[in-house]
C-alpha atoms as a PDB file:
ATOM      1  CA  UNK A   1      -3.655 -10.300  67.225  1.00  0.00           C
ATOM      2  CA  UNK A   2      -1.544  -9.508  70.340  1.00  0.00           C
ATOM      3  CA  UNK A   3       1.948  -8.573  69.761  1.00  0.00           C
ATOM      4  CA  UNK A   4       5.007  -8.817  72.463  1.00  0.00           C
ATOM      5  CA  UNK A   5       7.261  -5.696  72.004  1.00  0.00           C
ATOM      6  CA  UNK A   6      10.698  -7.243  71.922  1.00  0.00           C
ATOM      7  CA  UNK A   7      13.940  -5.097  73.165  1.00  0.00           C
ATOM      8  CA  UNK A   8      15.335  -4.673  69.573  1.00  0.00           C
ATOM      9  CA  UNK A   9      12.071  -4.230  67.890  1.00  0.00           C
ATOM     10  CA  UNK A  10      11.637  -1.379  70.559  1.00  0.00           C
ATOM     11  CA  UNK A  11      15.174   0.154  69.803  1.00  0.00           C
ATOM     12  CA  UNK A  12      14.609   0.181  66.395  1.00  0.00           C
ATOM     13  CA  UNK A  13      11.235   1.864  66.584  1.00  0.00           C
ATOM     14  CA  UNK A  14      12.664   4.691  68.947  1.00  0.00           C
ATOM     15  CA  UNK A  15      15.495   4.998  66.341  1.00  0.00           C
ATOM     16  CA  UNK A  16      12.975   5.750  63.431  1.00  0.00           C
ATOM     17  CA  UNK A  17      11.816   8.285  62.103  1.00  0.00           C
ATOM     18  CA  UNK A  18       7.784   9.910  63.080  1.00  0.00           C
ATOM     19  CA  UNK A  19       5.867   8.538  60.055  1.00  0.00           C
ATOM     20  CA  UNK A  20       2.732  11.262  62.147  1.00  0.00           C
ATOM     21  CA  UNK A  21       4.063  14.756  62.592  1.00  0.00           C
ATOM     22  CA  UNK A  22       0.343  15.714  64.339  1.00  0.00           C
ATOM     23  CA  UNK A  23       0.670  16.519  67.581  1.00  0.00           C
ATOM     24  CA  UNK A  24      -0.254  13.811  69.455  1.00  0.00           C
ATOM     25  CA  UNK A  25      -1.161  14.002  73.874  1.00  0.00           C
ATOM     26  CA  UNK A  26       0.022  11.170  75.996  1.00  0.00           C
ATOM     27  CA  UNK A  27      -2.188  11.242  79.399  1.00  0.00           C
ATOM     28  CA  UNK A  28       0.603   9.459  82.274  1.00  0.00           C
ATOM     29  CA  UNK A  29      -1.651   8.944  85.557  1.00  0.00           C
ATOM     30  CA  UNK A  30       0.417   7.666  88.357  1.00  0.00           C
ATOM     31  CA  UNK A  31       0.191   7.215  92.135  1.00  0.00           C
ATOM     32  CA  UNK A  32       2.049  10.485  94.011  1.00  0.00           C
ATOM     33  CA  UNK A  33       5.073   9.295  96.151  1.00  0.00           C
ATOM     34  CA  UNK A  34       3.062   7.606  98.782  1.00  0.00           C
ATOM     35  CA  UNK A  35       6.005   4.790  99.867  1.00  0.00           C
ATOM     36  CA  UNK A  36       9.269   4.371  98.446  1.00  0.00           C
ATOM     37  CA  UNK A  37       8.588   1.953  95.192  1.00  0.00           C
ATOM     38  CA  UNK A  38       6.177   4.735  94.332  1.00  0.00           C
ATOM     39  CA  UNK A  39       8.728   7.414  94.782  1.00  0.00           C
ATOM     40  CA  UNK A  40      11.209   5.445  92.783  1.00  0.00           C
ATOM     41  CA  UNK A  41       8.177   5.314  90.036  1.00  0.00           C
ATOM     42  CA  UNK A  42       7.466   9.123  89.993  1.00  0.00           C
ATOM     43  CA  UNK A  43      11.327   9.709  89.606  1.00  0.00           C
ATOM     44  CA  UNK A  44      11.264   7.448  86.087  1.00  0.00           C
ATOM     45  CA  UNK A  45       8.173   8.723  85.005  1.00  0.00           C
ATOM     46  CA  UNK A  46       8.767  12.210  85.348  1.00  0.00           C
ATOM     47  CA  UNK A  47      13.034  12.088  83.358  1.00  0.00           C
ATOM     48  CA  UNK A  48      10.946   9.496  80.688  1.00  0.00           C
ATOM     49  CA  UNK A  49       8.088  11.644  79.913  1.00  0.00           C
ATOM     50  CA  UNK A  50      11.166  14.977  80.011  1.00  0.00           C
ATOM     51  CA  UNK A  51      13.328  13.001  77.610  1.00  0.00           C
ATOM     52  CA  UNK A  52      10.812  12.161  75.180  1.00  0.00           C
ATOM     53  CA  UNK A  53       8.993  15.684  74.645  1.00  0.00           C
ATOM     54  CA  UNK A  54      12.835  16.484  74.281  1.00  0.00           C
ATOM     55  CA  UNK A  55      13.106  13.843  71.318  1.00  0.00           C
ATOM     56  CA  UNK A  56       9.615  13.757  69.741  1.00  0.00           C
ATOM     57  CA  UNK A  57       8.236  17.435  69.373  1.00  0.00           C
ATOM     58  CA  UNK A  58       5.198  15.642  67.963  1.00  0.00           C
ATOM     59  CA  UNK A  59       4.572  14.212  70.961  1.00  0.00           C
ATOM     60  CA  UNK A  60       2.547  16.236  74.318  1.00  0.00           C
ATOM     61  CA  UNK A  61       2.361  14.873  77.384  1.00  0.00           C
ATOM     62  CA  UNK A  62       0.222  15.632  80.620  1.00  0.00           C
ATOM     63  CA  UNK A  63       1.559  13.998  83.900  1.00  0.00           C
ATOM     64  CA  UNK A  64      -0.942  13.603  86.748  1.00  0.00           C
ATOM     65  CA  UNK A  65       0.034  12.101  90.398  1.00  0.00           C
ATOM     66  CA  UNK A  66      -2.766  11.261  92.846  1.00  0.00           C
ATOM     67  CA  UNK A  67      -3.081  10.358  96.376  1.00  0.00           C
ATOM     68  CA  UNK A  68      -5.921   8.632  96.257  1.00  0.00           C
ATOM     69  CA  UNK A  69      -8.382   6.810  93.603  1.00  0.00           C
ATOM     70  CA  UNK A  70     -11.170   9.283  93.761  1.00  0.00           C
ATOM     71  CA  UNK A  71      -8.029  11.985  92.322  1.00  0.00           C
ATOM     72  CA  UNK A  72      -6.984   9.655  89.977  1.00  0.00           C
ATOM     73  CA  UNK A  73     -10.363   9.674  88.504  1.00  0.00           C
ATOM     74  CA  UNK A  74     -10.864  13.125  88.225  1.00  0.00           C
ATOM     75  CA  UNK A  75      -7.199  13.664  86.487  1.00  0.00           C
ATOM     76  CA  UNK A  76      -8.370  10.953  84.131  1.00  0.00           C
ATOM     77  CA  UNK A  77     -11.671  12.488  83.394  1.00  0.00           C
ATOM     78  CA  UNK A  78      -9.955  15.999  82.849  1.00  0.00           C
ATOM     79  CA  UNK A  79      -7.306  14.623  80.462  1.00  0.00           C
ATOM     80  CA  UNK A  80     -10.154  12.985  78.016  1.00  0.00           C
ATOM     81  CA  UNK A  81     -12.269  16.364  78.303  1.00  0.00           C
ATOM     82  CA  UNK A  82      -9.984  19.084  78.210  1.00  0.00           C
ATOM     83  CA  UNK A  83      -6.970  17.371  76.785  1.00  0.00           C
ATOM     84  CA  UNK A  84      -8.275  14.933  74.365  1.00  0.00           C
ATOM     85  CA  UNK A  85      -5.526  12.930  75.191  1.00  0.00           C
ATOM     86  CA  UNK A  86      -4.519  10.396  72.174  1.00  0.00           C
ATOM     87  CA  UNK A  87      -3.154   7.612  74.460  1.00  0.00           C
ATOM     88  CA  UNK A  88      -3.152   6.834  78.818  1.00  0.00           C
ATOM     89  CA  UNK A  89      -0.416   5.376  80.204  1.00  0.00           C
ATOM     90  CA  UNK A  90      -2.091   4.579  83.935  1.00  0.00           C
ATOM     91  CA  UNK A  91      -0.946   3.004  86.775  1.00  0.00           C
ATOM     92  CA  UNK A  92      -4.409   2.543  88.751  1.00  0.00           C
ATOM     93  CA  UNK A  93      -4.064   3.423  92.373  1.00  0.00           C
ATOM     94  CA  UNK A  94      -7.028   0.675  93.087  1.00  0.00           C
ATOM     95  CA  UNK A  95      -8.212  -1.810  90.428  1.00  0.00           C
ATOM     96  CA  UNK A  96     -12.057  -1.524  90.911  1.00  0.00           C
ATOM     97  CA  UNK A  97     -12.421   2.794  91.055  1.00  0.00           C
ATOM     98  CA  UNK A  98     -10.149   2.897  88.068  1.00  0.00           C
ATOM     99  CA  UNK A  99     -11.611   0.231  85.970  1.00  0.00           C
ATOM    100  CA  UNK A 100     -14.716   2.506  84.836  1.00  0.00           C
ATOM    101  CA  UNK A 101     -13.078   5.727  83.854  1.00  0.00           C
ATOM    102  CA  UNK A 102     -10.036   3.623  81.565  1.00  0.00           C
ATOM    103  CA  UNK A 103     -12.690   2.043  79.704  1.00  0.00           C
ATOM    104  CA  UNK A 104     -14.323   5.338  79.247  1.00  0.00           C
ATOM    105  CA  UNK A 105     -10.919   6.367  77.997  1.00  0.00           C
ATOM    106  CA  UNK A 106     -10.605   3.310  75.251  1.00  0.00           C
ATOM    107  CA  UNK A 107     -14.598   3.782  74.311  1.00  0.00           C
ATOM    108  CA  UNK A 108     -13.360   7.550  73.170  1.00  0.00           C
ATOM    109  CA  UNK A 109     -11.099   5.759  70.971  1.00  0.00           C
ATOM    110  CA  UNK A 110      -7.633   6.334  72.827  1.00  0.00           C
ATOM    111  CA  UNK A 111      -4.771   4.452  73.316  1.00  0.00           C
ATOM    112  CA  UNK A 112      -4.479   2.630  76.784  1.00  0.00           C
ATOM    113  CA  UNK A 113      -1.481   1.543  78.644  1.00  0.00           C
ATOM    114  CA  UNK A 114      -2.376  -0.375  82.109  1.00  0.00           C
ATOM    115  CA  UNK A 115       0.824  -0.247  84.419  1.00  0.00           C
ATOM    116  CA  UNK A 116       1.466  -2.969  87.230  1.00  0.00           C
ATOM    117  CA  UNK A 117      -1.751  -3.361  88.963  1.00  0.00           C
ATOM    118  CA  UNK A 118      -4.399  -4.344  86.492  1.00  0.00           C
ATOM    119  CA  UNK A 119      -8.070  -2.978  85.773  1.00  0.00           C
ATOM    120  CA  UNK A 120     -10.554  -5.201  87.889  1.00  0.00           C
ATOM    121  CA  UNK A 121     -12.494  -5.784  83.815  1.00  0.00           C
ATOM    122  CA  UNK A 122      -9.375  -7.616  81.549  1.00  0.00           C
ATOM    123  CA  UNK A 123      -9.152  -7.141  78.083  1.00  0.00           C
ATOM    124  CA  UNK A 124      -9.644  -2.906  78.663  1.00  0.00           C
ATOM    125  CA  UNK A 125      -6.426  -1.673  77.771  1.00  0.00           C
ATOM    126  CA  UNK A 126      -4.247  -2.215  74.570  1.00  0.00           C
ATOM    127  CA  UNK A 127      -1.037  -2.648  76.370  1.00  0.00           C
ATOM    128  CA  UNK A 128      -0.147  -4.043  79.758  1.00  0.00           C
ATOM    129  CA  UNK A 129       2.876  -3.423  81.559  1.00  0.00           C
ATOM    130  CA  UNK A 130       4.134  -4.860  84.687  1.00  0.00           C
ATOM    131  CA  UNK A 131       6.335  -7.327  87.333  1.00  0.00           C
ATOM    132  CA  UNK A 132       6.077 -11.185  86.887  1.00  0.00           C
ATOM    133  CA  UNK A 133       3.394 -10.369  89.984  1.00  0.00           C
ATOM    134  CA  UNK A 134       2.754 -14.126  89.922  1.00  0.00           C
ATOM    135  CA  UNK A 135       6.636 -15.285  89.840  1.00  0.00           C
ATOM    136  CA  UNK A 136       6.736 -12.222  92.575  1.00  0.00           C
ATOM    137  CA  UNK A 137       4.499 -14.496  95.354  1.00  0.00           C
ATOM    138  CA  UNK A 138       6.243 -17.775  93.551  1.00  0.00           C
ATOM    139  CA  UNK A 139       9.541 -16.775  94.183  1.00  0.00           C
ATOM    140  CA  UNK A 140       9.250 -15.142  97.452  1.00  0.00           C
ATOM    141  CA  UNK A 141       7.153 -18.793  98.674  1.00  0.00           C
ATOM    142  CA  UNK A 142      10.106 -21.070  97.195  1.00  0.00           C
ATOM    143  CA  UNK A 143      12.815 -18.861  99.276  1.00  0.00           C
ATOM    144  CA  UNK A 144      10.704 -19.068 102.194  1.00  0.00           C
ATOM    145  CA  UNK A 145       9.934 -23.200 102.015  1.00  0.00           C
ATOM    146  CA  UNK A 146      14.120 -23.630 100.878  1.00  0.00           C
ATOM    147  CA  UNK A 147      14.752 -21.240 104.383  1.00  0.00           C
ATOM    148  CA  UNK A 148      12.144 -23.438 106.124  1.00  0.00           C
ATOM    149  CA  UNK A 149      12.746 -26.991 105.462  1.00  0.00           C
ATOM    150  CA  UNK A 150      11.478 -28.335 108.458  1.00  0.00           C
ATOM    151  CA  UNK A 151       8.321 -26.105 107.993  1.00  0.00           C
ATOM    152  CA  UNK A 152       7.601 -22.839 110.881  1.00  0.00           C
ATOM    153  CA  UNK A 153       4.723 -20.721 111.524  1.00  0.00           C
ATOM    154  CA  UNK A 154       4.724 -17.595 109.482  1.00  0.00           C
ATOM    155  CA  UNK A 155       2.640 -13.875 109.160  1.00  0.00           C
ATOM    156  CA  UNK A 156       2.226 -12.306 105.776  1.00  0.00           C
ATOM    157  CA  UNK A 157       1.267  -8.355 104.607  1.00  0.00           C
ATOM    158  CA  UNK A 158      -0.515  -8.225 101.767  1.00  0.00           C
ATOM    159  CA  UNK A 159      -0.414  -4.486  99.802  1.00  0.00           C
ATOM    160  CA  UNK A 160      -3.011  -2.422  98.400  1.00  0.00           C
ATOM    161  CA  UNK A 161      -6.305  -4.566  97.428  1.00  0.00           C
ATOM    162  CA  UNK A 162      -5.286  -4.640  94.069  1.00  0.00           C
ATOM    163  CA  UNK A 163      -5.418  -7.723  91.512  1.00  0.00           C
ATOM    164  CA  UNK A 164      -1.458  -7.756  91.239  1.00  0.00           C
ATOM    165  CA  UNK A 165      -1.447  -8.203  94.893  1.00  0.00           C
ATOM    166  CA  UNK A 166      -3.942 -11.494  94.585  1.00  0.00           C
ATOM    167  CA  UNK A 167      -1.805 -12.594  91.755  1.00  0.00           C
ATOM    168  CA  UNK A 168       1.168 -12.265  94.092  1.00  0.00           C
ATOM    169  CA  UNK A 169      -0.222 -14.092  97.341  1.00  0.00           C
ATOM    170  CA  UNK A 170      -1.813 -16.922  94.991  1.00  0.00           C
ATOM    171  CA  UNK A 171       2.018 -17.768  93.664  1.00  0.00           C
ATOM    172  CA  UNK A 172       3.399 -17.415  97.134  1.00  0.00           C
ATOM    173  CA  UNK A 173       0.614 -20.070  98.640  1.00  0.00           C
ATOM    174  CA  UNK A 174       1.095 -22.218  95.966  1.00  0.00           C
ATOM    175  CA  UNK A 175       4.833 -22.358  96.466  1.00  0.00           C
ATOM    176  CA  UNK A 176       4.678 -22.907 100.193  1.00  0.00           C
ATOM    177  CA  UNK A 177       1.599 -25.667  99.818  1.00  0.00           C
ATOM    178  CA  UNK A 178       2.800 -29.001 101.227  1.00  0.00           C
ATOM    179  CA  UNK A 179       5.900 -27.536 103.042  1.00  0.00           C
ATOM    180  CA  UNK A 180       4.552 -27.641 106.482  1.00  0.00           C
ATOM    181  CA  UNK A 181       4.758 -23.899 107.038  1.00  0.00           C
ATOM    182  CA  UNK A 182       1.422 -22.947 108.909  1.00  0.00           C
ATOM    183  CA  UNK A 183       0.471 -19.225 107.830  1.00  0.00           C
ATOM    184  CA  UNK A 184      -1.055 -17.624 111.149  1.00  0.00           C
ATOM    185  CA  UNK A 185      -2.683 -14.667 109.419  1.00  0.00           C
ATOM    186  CA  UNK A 186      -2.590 -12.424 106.489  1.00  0.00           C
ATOM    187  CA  UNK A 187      -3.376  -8.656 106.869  1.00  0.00           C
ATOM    188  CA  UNK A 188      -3.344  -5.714 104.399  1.00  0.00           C
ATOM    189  CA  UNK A 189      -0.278  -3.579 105.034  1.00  0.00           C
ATOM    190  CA  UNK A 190      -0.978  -1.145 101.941  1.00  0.00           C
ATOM    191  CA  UNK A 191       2.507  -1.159 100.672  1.00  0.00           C
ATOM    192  CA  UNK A 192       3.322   1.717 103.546  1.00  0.00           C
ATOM    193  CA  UNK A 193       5.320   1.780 106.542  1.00  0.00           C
ATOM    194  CA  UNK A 194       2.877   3.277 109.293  1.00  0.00           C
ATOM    195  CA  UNK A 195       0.212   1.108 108.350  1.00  0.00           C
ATOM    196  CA  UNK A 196       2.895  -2.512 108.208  1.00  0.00           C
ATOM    197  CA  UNK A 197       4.269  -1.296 111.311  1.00  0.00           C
ATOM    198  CA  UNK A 198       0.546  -1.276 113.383  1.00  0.00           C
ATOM    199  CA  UNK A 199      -0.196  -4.528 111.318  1.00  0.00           C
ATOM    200  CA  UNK A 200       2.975  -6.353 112.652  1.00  0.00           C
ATOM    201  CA  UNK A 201       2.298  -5.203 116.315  1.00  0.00           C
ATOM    202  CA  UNK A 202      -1.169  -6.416 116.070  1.00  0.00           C
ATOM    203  CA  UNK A 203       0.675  -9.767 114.904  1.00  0.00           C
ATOM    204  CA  UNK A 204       2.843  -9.892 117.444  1.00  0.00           C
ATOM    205  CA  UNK A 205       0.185  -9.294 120.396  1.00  0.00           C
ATOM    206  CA  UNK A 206      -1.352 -12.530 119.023  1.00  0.00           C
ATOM    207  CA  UNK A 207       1.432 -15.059 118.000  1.00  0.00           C
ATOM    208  CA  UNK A 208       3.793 -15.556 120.810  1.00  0.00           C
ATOM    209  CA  UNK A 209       5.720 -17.882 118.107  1.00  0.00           C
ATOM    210  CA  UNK A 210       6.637 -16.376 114.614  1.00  0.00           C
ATOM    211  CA  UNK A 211       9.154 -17.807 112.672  1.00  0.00           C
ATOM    212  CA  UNK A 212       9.300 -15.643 109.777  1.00  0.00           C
ATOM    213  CA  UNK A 213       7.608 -12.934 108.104  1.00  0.00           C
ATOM    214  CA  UNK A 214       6.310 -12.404 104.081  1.00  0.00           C
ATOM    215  CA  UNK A 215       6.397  -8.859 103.866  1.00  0.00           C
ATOM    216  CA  UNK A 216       6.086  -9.139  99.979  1.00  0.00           C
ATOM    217  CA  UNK A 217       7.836  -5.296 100.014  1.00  0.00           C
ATOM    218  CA  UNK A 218      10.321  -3.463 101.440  1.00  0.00           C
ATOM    219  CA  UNK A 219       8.343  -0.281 102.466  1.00  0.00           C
ATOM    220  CA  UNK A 220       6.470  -2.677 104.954  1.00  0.00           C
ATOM    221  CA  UNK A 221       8.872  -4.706 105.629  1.00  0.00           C
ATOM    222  CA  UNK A 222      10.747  -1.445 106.982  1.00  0.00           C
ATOM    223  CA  UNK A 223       7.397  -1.134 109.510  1.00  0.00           C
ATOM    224  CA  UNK A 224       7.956  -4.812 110.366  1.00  0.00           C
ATOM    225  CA  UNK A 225      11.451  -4.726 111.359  1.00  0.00           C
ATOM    226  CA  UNK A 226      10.335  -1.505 113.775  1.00  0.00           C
ATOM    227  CA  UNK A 227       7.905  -3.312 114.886  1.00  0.00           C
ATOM    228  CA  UNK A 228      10.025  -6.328 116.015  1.00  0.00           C
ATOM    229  CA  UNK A 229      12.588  -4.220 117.189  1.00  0.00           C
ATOM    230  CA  UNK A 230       9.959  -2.068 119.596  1.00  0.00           C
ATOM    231  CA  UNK A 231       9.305  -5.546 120.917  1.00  0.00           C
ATOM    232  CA  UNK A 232      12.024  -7.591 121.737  1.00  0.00           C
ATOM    233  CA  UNK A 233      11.264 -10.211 119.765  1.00  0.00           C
ATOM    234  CA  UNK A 234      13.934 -12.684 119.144  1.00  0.00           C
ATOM    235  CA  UNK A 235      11.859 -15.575 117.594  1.00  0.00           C
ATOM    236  CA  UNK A 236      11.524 -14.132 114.171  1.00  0.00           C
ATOM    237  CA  UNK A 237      14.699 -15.761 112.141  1.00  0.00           C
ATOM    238  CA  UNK A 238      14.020 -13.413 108.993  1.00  0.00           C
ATOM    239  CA  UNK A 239      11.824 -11.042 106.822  1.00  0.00           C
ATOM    240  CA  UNK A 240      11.548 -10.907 103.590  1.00  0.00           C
ATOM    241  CA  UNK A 241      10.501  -7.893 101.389  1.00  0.00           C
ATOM    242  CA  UNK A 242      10.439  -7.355  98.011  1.00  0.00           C
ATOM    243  CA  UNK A 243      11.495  -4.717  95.012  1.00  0.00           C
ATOM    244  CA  UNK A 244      14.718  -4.279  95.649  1.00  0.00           C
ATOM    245  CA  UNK A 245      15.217  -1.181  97.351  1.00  0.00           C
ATOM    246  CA  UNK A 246      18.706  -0.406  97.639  1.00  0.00           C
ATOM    247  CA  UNK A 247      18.616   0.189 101.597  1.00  0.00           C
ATOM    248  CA  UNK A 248      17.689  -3.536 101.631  1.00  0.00           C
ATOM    249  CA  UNK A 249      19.523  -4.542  99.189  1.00  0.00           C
ATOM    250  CA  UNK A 250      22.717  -2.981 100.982  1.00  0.00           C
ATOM    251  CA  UNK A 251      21.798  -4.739 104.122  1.00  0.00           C
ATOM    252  CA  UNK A 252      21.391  -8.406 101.861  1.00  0.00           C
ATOM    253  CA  UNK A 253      24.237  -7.501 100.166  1.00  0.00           C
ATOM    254  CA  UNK A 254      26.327  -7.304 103.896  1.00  0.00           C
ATOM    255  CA  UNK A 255      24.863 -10.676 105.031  1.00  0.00           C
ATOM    256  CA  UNK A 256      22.263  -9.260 107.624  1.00  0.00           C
ATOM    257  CA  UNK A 257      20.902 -12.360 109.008  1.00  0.00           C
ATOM    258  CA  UNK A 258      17.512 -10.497 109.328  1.00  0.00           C
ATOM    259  CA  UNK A 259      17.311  -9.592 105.510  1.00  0.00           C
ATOM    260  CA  UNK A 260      18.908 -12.515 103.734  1.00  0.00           C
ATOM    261  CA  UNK A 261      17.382 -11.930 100.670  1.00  0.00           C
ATOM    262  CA  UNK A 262      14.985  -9.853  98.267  1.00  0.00           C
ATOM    263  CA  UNK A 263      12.781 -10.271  95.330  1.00  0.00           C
ATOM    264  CA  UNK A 264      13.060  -7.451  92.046  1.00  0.00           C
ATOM    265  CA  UNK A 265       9.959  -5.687  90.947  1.00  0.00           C
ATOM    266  CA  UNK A 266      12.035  -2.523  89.257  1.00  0.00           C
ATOM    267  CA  UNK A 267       9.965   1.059  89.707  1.00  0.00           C
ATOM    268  CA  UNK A 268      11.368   2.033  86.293  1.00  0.00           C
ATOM    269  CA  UNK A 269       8.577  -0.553  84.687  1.00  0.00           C
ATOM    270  CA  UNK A 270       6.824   2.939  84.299  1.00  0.00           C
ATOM    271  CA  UNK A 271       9.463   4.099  82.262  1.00  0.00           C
ATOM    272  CA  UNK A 272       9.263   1.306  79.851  1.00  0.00           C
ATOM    273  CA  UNK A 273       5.661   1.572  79.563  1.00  0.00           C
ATOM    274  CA  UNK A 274       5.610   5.556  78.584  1.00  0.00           C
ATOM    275  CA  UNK A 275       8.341   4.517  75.869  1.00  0.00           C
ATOM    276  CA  UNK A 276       6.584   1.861  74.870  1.00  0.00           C
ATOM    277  CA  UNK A 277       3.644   3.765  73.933  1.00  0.00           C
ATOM    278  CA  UNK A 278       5.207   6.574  73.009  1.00  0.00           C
ATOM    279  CA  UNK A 279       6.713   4.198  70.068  1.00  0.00           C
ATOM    280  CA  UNK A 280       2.976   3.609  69.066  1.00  0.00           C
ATOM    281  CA  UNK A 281       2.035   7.212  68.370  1.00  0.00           C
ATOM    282  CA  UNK A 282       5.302   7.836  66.479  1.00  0.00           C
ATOM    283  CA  UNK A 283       5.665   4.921  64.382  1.00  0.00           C
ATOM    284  CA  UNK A 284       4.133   1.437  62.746  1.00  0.00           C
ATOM    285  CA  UNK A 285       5.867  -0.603  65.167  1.00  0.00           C
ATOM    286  CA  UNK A 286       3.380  -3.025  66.725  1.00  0.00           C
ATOM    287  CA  UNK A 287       3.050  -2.162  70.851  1.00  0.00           C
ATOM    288  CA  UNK A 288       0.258  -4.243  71.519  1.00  0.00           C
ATOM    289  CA  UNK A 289       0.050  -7.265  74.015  1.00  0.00           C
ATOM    290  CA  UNK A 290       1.849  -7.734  77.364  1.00  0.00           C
ATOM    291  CA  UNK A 291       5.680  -6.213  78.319  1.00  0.00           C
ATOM    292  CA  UNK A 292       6.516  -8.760  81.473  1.00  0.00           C
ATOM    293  CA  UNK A 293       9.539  -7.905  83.750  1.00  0.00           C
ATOM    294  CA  UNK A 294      10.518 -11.050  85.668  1.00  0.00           C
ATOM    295  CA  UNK A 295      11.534 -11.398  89.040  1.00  0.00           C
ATOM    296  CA  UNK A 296      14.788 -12.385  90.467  1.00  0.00           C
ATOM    297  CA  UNK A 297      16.120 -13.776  93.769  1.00  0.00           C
ATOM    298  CA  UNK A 298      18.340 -11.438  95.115  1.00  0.00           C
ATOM    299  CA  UNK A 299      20.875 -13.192  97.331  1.00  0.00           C
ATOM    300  CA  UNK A 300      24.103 -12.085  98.922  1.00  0.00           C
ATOM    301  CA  UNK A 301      25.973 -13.804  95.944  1.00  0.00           C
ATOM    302  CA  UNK A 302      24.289 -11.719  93.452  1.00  0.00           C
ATOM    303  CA  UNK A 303      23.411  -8.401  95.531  1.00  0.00           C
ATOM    304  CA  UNK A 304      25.918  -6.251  94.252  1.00  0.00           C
ATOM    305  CA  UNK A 305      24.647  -6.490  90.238  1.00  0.00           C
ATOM    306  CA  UNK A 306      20.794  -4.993  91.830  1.00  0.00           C
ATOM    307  CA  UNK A 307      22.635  -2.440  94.113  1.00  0.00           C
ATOM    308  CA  UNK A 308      22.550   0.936  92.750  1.00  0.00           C
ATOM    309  CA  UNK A 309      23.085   3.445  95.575  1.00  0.00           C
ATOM    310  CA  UNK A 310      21.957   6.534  93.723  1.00  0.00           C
ATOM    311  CA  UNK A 311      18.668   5.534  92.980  1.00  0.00           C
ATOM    312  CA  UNK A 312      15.873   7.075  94.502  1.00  0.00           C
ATOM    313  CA  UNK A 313      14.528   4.013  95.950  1.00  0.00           C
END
């Protein structure tokens, strides 16, 4: 039976005392700091995993970053071998490559945390962390269709192929279905700058009329706004990102016409996730099931309470 880890129940656990005082290894695989959300992830997981060797001596942990899948897989495979790691937290840099080596992982009889973008196989891991990736897309589509009323012509990026990004376009068509607003084309902007930036320009060359842009997160949305800019393009009314990062936020927060609102996805969801299992190797507290962060309109009204200028994203 699937459990959902509630804030007190996860207070209390963290609170008790190790009924295990074997050492137990926690395996953290992560993305490196390949765009800002990911450098804002990196920054939580490293201070978690810190704080809690600091607090549970019975308690090892191994923290891998990767640029690319094919890395991630190797770090994975060394951890089981060499490590014999007790429990994965992993936050797969691509569904599909990952999917084989974290059920190789559970078959060896560890613990497994999935982070934010799920395995491509469901039912793999014992605990899933993430974003409402569905209310992501849903929210994003009902701010565009309420900016929109009498309908426009639109572009969207889409991230890394990754099943968090399906779930996130799926909520975002669904919310703008039946609102008139024609979507000229959807491209893969990979959740990185460089990449958005030659993705928007290729947009632009095709559309001479684009009345808003999806960027569905603020890394590319930074390459979109360049890319606009480089133009001259005064047609687009707005763009709208995603995961609140605090350069955005600022600029919602001010009433920038261009950036009139945001959606949250918080970075620190990795945090939660190495805490969360962290309270399964230490105690009887149940950990299983699925730990969902929703997401929240940020508008100019509310900016200031998701503005935290000394974060790292």
């Amino acid at each position: 039976m699937k459990h959902f880890v509630s804030a007190l129940a996860l207070t209390a656990a963290l609170a008790a005392p190790a009924f295990a005082q074997d050492t137990k290894v926690i395996g953290v695989s992560i993305p490196a700091a390949t765009h800002g959300w990911a450098g804002g992830m990196n920054y939580f997981a490293k201070t978690t995993v810190e704080r809690l060797e600091a607090t549970y001596p019975q308690l090892d942990f191994v923290l891998a970053t990767a640029s690319d899948p094919a890395k991630q897989v190797n770090d994975i495979e060394d951890m089981l071998a060499t490590r014999k790691i007790d429990a994965l937290v992993v936050l797969p840099f691509e569904s599909e490559p990952l999917t084989g080596p974290v059920q190789n992982v559970r078959n060896a009889g560890a613990w497994v945390t999935v982070v934010d973008r799920g395995l491509a196989v469901p039912g793999i891991e014992n605990l899933y962390v993430a974003g409402d990736n569905p209310g992501f897309g849903r929210v994003s589509g009902e701010y565009m269709a309420s900016k929109m009323t009498s309908g426009g012509k639109i572009v969207v990026l889409r991230g890394i192929p990754t099943t968090i990004d399906n779930e996130r376009v799926a909520g975002f068509q669904s919310a703008i279905e039946g609102k008139n607003i024609e979507v000229l084309g959807m491209e893969h902007g990979n959740w990185n700058r460089d990449t958005s930036f030659t993705v928007m320009q290729d947009f632009l060359s095709k559309h001479p009329q684009i009345d808003a842009v999806w960027a569905s997160d603020d890394d590319m949305a930074v390459g979109v706004l360049a890319a606009i800019e480089a133009a001259g393009r005064k047609d687009i009314q707005f763009v709208l990102g995603g995961a609140g990062m605090k350069e955005m936020i600022k600029r919602t927060m001010d009433g920038d016409a261009m950036i009139p609102a945001n959606v949250t996805y918080p970075p620190s969801m990795i945090a939660t996730a190495i805490e969360i299992t962290a309270v399964g190797m230490v105690s009887a507290a149940p950990v299983s099931g699925n730990f969902i962060i929703g997401s929240v309109l940020v508008t100019p009204e509310n900016a200031s309470t998701y503005y935290y200028p000394d974060s790292p994203f």
